[in-house]
Protein backbone atom coordinates (compact mmCIF):
# COMPACT_ATOMS: atom_id res chain seq x y z
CA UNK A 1 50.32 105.75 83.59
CA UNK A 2 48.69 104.67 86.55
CA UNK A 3 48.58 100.69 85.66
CA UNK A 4 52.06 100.87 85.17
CA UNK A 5 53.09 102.52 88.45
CA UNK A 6 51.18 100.20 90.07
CA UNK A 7 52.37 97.31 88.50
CA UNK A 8 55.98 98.40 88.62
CA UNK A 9 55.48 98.98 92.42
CA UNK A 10 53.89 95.94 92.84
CA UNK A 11 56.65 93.98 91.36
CA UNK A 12 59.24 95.61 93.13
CA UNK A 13 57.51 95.34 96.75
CA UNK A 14 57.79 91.09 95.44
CA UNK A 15 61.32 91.21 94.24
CA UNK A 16 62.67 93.14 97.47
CA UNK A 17 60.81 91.01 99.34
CA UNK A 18 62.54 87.79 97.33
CA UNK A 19 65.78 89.27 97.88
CA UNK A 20 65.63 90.33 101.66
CA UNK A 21 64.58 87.00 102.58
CA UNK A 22 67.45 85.26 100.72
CA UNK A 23 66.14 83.77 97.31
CA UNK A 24 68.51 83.65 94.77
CA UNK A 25 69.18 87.74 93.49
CA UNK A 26 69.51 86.70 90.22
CA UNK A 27 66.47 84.83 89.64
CA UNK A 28 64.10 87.11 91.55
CA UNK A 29 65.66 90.23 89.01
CA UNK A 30 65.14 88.21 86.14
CA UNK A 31 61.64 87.23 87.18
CA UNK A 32 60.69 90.67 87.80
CA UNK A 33 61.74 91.83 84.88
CA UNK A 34 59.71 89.48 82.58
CA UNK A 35 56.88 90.30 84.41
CA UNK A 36 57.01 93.47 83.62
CA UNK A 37 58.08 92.74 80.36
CA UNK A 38 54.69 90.68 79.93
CA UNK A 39 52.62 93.70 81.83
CA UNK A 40 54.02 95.92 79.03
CA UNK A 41 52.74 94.32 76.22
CA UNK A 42 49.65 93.93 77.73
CA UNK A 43 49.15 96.90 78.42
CA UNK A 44 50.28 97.84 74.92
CA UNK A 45 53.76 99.19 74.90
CA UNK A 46 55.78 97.65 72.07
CA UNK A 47 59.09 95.71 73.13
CA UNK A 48 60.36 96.00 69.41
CA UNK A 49 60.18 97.99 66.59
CA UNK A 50 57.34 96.79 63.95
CA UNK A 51 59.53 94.26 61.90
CA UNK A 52 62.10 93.65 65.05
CA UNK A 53 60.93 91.10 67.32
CA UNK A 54 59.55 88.08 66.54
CA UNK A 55 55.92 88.98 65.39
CA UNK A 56 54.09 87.84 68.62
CA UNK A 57 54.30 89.64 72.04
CA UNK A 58 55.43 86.51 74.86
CA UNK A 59 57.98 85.33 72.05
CA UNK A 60 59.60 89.15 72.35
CA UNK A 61 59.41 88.78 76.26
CA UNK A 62 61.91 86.16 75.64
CA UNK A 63 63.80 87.54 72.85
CA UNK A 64 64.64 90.87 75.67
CA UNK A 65 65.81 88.20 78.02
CA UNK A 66 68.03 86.63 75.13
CA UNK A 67 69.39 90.00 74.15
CA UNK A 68 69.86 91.10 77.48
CA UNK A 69 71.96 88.24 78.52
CA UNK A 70 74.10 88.64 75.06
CA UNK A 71 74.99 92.65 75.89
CA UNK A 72 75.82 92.08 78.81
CA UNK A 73 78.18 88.94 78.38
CA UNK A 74 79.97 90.67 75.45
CA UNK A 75 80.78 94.09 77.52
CA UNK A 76 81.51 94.00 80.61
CA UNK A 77 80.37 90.40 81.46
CA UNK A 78 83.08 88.62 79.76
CA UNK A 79 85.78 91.16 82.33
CA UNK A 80 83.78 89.71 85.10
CA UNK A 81 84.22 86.19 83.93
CA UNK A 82 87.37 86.17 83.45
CA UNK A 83 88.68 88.00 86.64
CA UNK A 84 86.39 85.72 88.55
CA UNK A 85 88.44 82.91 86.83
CA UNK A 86 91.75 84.33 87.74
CA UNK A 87 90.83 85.23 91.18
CA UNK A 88 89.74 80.95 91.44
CA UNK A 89 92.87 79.78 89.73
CA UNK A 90 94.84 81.73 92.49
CA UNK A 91 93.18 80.29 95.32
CA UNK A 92 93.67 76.66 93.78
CA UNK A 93 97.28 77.39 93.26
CA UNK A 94 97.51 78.44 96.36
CA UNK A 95 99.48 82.03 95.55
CA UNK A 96 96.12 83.85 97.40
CA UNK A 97 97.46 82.21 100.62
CA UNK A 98 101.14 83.15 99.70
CA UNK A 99 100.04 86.94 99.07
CA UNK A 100 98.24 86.91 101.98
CA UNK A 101 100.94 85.29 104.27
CA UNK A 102 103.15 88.39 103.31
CA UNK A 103 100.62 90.86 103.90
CA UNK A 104 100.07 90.10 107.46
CA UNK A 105 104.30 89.63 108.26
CA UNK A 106 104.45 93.63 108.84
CA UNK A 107 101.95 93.65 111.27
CA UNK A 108 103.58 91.42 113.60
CA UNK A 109 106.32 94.01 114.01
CA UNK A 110 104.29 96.48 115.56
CA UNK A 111 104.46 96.77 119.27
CA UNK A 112 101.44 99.26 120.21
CA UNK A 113 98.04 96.84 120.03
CA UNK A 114 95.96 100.11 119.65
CA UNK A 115 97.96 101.05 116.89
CA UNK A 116 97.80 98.04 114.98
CA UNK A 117 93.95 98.43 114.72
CA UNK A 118 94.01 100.72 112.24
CA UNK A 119 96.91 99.30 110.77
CA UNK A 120 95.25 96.04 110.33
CA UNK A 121 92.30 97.60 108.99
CA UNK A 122 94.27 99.68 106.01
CA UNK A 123 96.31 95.99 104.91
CA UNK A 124 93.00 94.24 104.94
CA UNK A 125 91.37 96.48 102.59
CA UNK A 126 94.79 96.19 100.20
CA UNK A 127 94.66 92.40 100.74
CA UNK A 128 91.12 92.65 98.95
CA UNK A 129 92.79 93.53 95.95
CA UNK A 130 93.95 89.88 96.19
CA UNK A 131 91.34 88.29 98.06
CA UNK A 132 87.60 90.56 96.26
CA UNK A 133 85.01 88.47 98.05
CA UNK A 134 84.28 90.26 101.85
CA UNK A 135 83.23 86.77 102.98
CA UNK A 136 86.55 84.59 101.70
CA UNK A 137 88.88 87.06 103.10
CA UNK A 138 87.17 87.06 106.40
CA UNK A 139 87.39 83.21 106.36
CA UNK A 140 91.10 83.88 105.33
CA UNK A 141 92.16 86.63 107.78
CA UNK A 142 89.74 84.49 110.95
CA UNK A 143 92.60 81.73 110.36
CA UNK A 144 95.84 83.56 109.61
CA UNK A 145 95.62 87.45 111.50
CA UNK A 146 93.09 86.54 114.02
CA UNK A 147 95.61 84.49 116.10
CA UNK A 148 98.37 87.02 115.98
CA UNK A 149 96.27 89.75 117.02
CA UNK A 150 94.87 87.80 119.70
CA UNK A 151 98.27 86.86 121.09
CA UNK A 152 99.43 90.37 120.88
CA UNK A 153 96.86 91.05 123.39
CA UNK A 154 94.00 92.79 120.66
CA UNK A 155 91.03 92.41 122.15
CA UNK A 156 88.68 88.93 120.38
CA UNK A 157 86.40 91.19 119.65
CA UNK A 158 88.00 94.23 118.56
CA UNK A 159 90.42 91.77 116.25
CA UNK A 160 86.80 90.25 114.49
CA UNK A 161 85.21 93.33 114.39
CA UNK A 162 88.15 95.22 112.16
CA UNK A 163 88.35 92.14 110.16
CA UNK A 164 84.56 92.03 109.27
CA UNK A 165 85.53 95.87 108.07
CA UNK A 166 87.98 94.75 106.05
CA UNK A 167 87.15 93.85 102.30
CA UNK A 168 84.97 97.52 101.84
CA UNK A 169 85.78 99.99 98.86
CA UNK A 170 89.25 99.76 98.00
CA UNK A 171 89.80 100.98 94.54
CA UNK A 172 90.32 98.44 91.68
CA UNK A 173 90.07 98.04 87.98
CA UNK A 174 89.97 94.18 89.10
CA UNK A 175 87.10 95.08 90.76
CA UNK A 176 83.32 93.86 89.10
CA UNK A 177 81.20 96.84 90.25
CA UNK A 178 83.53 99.21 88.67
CA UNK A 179 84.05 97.54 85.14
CA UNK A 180 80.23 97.57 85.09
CA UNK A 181 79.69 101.24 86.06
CA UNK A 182 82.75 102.42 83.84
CA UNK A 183 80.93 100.62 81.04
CA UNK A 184 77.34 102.07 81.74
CA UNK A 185 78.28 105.59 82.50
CA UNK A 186 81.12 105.31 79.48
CA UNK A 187 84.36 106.05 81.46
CA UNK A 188 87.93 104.49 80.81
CA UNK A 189 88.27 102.19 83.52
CA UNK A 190 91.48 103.75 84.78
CA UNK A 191 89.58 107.32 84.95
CA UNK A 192 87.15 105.75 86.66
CA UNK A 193 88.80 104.02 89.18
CA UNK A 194 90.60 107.35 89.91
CA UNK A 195 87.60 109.26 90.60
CA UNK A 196 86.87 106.41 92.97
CA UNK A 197 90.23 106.49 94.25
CA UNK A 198 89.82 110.55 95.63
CA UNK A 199 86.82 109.06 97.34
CA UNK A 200 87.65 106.08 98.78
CA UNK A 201 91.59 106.35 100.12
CA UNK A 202 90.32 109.83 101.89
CA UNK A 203 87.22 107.47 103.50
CA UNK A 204 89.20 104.39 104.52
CA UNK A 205 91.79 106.87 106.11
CA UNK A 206 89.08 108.39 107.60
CA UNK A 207 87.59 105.10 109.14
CA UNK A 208 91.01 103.66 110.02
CA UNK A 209 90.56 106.67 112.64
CA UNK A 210 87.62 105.69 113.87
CA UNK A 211 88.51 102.28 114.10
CA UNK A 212 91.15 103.34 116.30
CA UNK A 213 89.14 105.45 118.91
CA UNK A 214 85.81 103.31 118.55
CA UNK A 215 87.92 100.42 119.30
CA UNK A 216 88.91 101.02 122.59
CA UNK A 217 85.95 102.84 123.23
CA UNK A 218 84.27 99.19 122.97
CA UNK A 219 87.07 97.61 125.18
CA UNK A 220 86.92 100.03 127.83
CA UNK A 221 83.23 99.48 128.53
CA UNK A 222 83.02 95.95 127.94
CA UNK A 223 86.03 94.98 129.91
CA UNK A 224 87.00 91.20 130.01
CA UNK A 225 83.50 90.93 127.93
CA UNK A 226 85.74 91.80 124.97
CA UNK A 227 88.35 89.17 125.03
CA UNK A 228 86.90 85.61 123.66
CA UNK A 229 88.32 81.85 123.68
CA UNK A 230 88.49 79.95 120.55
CA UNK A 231 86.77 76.18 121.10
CA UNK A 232 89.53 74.91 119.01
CA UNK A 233 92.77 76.88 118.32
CA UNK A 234 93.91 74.38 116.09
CA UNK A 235 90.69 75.13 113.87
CA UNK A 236 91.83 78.90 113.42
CA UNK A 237 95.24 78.08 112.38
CA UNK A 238 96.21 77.87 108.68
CA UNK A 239 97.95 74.81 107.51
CA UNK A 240 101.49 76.00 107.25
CA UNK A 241 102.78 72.62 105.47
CA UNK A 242 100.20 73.69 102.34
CA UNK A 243 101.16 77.08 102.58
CA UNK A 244 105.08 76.61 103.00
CA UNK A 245 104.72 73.95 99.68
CA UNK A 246 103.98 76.98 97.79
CA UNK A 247 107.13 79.39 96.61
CA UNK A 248 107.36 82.72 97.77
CA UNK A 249 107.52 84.30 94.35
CA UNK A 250 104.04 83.53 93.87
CA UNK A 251 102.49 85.99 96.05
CA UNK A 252 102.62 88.53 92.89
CA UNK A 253 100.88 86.65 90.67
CA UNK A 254 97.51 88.06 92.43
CA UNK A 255 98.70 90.92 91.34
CA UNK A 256 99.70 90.40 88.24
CA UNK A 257 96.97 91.47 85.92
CA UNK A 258 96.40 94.73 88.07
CA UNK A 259 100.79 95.16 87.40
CA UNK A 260 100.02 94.44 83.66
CA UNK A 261 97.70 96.76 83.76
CA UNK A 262 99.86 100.06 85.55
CA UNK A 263 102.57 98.86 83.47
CA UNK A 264 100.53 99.16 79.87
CA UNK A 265 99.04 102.38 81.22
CA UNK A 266 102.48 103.47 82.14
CA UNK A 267 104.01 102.69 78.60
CA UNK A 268 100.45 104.20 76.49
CA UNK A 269 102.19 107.66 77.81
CA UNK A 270 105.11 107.44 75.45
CA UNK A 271 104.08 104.54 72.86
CA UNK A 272 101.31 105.80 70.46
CA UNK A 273 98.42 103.70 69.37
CA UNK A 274 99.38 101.01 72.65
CA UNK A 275 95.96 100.19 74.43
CA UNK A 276 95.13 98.27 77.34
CA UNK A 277 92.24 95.71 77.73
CA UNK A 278 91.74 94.02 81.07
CA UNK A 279 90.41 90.93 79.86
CA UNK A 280 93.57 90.76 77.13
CA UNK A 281 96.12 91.53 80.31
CA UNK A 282 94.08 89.01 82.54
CA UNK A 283 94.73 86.11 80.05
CA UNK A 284 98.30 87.10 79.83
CA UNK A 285 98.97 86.98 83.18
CA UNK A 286 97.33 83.63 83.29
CA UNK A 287 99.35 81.87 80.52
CA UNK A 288 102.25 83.59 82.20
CA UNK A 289 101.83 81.68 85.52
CA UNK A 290 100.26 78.45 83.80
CA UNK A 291 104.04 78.70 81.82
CA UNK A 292 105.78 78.96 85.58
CA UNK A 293 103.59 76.13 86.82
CA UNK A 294 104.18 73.71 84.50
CA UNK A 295 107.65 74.44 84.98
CA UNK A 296 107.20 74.19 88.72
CA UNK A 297 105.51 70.82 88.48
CA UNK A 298 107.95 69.39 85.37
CA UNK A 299 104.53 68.24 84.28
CA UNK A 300 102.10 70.38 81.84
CA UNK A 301 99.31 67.59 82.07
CA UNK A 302 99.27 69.09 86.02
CA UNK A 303 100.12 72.46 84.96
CA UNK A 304 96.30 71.81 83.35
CA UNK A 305 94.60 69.81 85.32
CA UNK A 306 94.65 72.69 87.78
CA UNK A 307 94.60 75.26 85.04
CA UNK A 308 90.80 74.40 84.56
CA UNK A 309 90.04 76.09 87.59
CA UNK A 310 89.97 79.39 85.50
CA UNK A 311 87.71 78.19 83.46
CA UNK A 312 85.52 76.88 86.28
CA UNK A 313 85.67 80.17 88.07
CA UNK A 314 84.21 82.19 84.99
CA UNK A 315 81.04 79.42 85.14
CA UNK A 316 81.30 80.98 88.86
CA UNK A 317 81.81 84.41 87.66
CA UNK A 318 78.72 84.07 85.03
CA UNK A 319 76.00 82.88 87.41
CA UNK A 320 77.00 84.96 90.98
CA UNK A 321 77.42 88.21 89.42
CA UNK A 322 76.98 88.48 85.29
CA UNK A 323 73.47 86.90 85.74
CA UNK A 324 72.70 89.16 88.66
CA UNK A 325 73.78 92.23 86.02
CA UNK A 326 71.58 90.62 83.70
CA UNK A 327 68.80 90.62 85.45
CA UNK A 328 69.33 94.16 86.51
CA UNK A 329 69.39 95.06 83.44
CA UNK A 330 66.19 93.11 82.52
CA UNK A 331 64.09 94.67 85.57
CA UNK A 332 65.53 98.05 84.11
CA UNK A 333 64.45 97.36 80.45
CA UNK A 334 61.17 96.19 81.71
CA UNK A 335 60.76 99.67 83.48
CA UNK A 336 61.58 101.39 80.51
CA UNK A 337 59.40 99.52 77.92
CA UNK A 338 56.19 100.87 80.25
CA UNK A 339 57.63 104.29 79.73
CA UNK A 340 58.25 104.81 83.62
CA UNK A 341 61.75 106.14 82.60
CA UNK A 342 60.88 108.53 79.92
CA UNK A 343 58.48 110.54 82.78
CA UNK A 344 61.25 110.49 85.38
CA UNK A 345 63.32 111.70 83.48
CA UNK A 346 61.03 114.56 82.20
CA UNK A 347 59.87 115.11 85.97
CA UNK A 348 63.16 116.15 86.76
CA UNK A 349 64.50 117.97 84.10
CA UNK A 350 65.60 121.26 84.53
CA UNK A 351 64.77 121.27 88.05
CA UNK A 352 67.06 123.38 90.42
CA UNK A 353 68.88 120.78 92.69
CA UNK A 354 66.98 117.65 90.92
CA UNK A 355 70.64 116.35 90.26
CA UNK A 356 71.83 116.19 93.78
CA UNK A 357 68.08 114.95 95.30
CA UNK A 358 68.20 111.86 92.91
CA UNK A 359 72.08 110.92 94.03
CA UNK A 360 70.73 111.66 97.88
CA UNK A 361 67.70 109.22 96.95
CA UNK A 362 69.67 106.51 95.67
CA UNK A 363 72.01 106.65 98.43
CA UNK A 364 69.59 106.35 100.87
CA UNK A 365 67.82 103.54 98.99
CA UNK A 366 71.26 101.74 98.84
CA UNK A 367 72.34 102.09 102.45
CA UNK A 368 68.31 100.87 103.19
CA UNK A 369 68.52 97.83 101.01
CA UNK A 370 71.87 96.69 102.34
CA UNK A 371 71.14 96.71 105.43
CA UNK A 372 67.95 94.24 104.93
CA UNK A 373 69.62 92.26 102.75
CA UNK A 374 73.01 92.27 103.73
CA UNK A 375 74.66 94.31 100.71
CA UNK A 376 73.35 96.26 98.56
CA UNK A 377 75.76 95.24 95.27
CA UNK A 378 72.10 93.43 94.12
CA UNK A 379 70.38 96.86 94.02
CA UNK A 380 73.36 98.57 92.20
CA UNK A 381 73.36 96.54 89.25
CA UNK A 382 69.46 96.96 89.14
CA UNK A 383 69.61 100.06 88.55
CA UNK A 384 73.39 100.82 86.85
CA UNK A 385 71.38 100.85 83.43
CA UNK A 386 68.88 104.17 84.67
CA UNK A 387 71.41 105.40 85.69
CA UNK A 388 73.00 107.58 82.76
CA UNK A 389 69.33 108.64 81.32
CA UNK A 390 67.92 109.71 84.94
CA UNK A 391 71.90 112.14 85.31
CA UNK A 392 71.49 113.80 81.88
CA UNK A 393 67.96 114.77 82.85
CA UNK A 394 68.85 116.19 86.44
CA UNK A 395 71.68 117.77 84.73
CA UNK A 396 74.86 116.08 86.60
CA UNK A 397 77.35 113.50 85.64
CA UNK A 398 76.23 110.03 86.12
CA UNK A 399 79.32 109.24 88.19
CA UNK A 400 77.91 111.78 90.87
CA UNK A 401 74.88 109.03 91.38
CA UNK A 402 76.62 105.88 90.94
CA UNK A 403 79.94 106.03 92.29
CA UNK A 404 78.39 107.16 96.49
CA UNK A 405 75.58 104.54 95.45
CA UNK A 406 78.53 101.96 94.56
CA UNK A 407 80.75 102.77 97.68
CA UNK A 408 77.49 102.35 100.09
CA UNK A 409 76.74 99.23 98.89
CA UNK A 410 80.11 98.16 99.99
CA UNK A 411 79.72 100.17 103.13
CA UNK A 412 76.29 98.69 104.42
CA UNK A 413 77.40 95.30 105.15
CA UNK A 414 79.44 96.97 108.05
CA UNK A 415 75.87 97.99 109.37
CA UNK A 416 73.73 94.97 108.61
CA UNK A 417 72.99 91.97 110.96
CA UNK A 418 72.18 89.64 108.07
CA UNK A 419 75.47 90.13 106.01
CA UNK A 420 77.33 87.17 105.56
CA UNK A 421 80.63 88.23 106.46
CA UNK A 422 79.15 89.39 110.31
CA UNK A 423 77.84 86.20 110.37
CA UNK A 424 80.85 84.42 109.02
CA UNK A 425 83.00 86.03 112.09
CA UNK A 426 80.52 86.08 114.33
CA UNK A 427 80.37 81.70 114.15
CA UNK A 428 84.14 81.70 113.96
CA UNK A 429 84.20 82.95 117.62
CA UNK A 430 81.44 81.76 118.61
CA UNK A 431 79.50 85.41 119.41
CA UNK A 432 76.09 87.01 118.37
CA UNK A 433 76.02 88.90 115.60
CA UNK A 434 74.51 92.37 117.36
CA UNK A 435 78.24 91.94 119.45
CA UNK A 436 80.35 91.62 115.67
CA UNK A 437 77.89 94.45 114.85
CA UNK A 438 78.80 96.38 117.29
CA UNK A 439 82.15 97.21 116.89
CA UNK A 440 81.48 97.75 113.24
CA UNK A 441 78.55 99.96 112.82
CA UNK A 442 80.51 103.10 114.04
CA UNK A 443 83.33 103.06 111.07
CA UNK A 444 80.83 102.01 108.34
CA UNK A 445 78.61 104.80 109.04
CA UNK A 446 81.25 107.10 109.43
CA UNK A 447 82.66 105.36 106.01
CA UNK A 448 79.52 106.07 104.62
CA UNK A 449 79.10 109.84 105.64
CA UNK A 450 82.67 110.65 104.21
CA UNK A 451 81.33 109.28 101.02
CA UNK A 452 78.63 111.28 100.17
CA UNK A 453 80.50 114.46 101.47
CA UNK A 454 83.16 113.92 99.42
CA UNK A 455 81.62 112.82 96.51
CA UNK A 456 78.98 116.10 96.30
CA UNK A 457 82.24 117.90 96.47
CA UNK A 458 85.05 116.39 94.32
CA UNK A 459 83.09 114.28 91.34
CA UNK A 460 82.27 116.36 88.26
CA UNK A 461 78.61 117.51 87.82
C-alpha cells in the first residue's frame, strides 16, 4: 500500500496547491482524479469488472470520467442546474432586486444603530435565500443597505464587516451543498435541511450576539478610524428607475419554488401518494412567472427572449458547481480504486470514539482549507462521496461528519483574507482586507465553535 499512499499524497499536496493559488477547482479535481485513476491501473487495481470497461486500461480512465459526470448530472446535478437557472432568471427579471428592496425597508425603522447590527446581520442571512452566492449579495447589499446604515450613523466599517457575514449557513432546500449531501448520505431533503436547521438558526442567533458586542468593541478602539468615505456615493447607490420599473408583486417569485415546496410538504400530510420534487416545483414556478411576464410585457416573444436566461444559468450552474461535484467525485473514485478507502475504513472500525475523531478531523481540515483558499465548499464536495463508507465504519451517522464539515465551509470565508466576498467589500470602500477581516473573524469563529458543539450533541449517531 505504500505506492499508493504516496501517490495519493502526492497528488493531493498538487491539487491543494492548484486550488489555493486560484486555478480553476474543477479542473484541478478532475485532473487529480485521472491521475490517480491512471496510477491505479498501473499499479494494477482494476477500474471495472472483467467484461465492464472497455478492454484496455487508459480507455477505462476515461470511461470513470464519463460515468462520473452522468451520476452526477442525473441526481443531484440536474437540482443544481436548474436552481442555478432560476436563481439567473430572477436577477434578469429583476424580482432579486425587488425582494431585496423589501428586505432592507424594516431596517430603516429602527432607531438604536447598535441594535440594528445584529438585526442587519439576521435579514442578510434570510435575503440569501434569495440572493445564494456570498459574493452577489455583498455586491447587492454594498449598493442598497450600505448607504442607509451609513447615514444612520453605523460605523463604514462595522456596516461592511456584518455584510461580508452575511450570506453564511442559512438553511435551504434551494441550497446546492445540501441537495448534494441529502443525496450522498440518503436523506429526504426536507429532513435534512431540518437537522441543519437545529444547527444553524441556534448558531446565527448565536453570532448575531457577537456581532453586536464585537461590533462596538471594534468602534470603540478604532475611533474615527472606523467611519470611511465613499469616492463616489453615486457608485453605491442602486438605480431606483430599474428597480421602481419592476412591480412589487414580484419580490415572491424568489421565493416561489422554496413556497411550492412548504406548500407540497404541507398538503403530503393529508393527501396520500402526493410527493414533492424540487426540480418538478422549480420548473413550475418558472412557467408560472414566465405566464405573468408575458402578460406583463403583452409580448411572449419578450416573455422569452429573457426566459433564456434560465437556461443560460443551468450552463452556469453545470460548470461552477456540478463539474466541481464531479470532479469530487472523480478524485474520490480514484482514491477508492487504489483501495485507500477500504483500509480506512477497516482502520477505524470498531474503534471507541473513531466516529467523533474522523468528524473532528474533517472539520479541522475544512476550516484549514477555507481559510487558504477562501471557502472550503471545493473540499466538501471532494470528499461528500467518502463520506457515508468512512461513518458506517466509525459507527456514526454520516450527517454527524458532513453537516459541521458543510456549515464550516460556509463559516471560513468569515476568517479568510483571500475570500472573495472580503475582498469584494473591502474594494467597495476602498480598505485592506486584514481591516474587513477584522471585524469578521470574531463571529465566524464563534459561528464555527457553536457548530461543532451543537452538532456532537443534537445530530443522530
Amino acid at each position: 500500500m505504500i505506492p499508493e499512499i504516496l501517490l495519493v499524497l502526492a497528488v493531493l499536496v498538487v491539487v491543494a496547491y492548484l486550488i489555493i493559488n486560484k486555478y480553476h477547482p474543477a479542473l484541478s479535481l478532475i485532473m487529480g482524479g485521472l491521475v490517480l485513476l491512471l496510477g491505479a491501473w498501473a499499479l494494477g487495481h482494476p477500474l471495472y469488472a472483467k467484461g465492464k470497461g472497455a478492454g484496455f486500461g487508459l480507455f477505462d480512465v476515461v470511461m470513470v470520467f464519463k460515468d462520473t459526470i452522468l451520476a452526477q448530472v442525473s441526481s443531484a446535478g440536474i437540482v443544481i442546474m436548474v436552481l442555478f437557472g432560476y436563481s439567473a432568471y430572477m436577477s434578469k427579471i429583476g424580482a432579486n432586486d425587488v425582494a431585496v428592496n423589501y428586505m432592507v425597508r424594516p431596517l430603516r425603522h429602527i432607531k438604536h444603530k447598535t441594535l440594528i447590527v445584529p438585526a442587519v446581520f439576521l435579514v442578510g442571512n434570510i435575503m440569501s435565500l434569495v440572493v445564494p452566492s456570498a459574493s452577489s449579495l455583498a455586491i447587492i447589499l454594498m449598493s442598497i443597505l450600505y448607504p442607509v446604515l451609513v447615514g444612520m450613523g453605523v460605523s463604514s466599517l462595522t456596516a461592511a464587516g456584518v455584510i461580508a457575514c452575511t450570506a453564511t449557513i442559512m438553511p435551504t432546500p434551494l441550497g446546492a451543498d445540501n441537495v448534494i449531501a441529502a443525496k450522498t448520505l440518503k436523506y429526504d431533503l426536507l429532513d435534512y435541511v431540518a437537522y441543519n436547521a437545529k444547527i444553524s438558526i441556534p448558531a446565527l442567533l448565536i453570532m448575531a450576539l457577537v456581532h453586536f458586542f464585537w461590533q462596538q468593541w471594534c468602534d470603540k478602539r478604532e475611533g474615527a478610524d472606523a467611519f470611511v468615505e465613499l469616492a463616489s456615493k453615486e457608485e453605491a447607490i442602486p438605480s431606483q428607475e430599474q428597480v421602481a420599473e419592476v412591480p412589487g408583486y414580484y419580490a415572491i417569485f424568489p421565493l416561489l419554488p422554496l413556497i411550492l415546496i412548504l406548500g407540497i410538504g404541507v398538503a403530503a400530510m393529508f393527501l396520500k401518494g402526493l410527493t414533492m420534487d424540487i426540480t418538478v416545483l422549480t420548473f413550475i414556478a418558472f412557467f408560472i412567472v414566465m405566464i405573468v411576464e408575458s402578460c406583463r410585457r403583452r409580448s411572449f416573444k419578450s416573455a422569452q427572449a429573457v426566459a433564456v436566461e434560465m437556461i443560460k444559468g443551468m450552463g452556469t450552474g453545470f460548470s461552477q458547481v456540478v463539474m466541481l461535484v464531479v470532479g469530487g467525485a472523480l478524485f474520490t473514485t480514484g482514491i477508492q480504486k487504489l483501495g485507500l478507502i477500504d483500509a480506512l475504513n477497516k482502520s477505524v472500525e470498531g474503534s471507541t470514539g473513531a466516529g467523533l475523531m474522523v468528524a473532528l478531523i474533517f472539520a479541522l481540515a475544512t476550516c484549514l482549507f477555507g481559510i487558504l483558499s477562501g471557502g472550503g465548499l471545493a473540499m466538501f464536495y471532494a470528499v461528500i462521496a467518502l463520506i457515508p463508507g468512512i461513518a458506517a465504519a466509525a459507527g456514526v451517522g454520516g450527517i454527524v461528519i458532513a453537516l459541521p464539515m458543510q456549515m464550516i465551509a460556509n463559516l471560513t470565508r468569515g476568517i479568510s483574507p483571500v475570500a472573495a466576498v472580503i475582498m469584494i467589500v473591502a474594494a467597495t470602500i476602498k480598505v485592506e482586507p486584514t481591516k474587513i477581516l477584522k471585524r469578521t473573524c470574531v463571529p465566524a469563529i464563534a459561528g464555527i465553535l457553536c457548530v461543532l458543539v451543537l452538532s456532537f450533541i443534537l445530530l443522530p449517531y
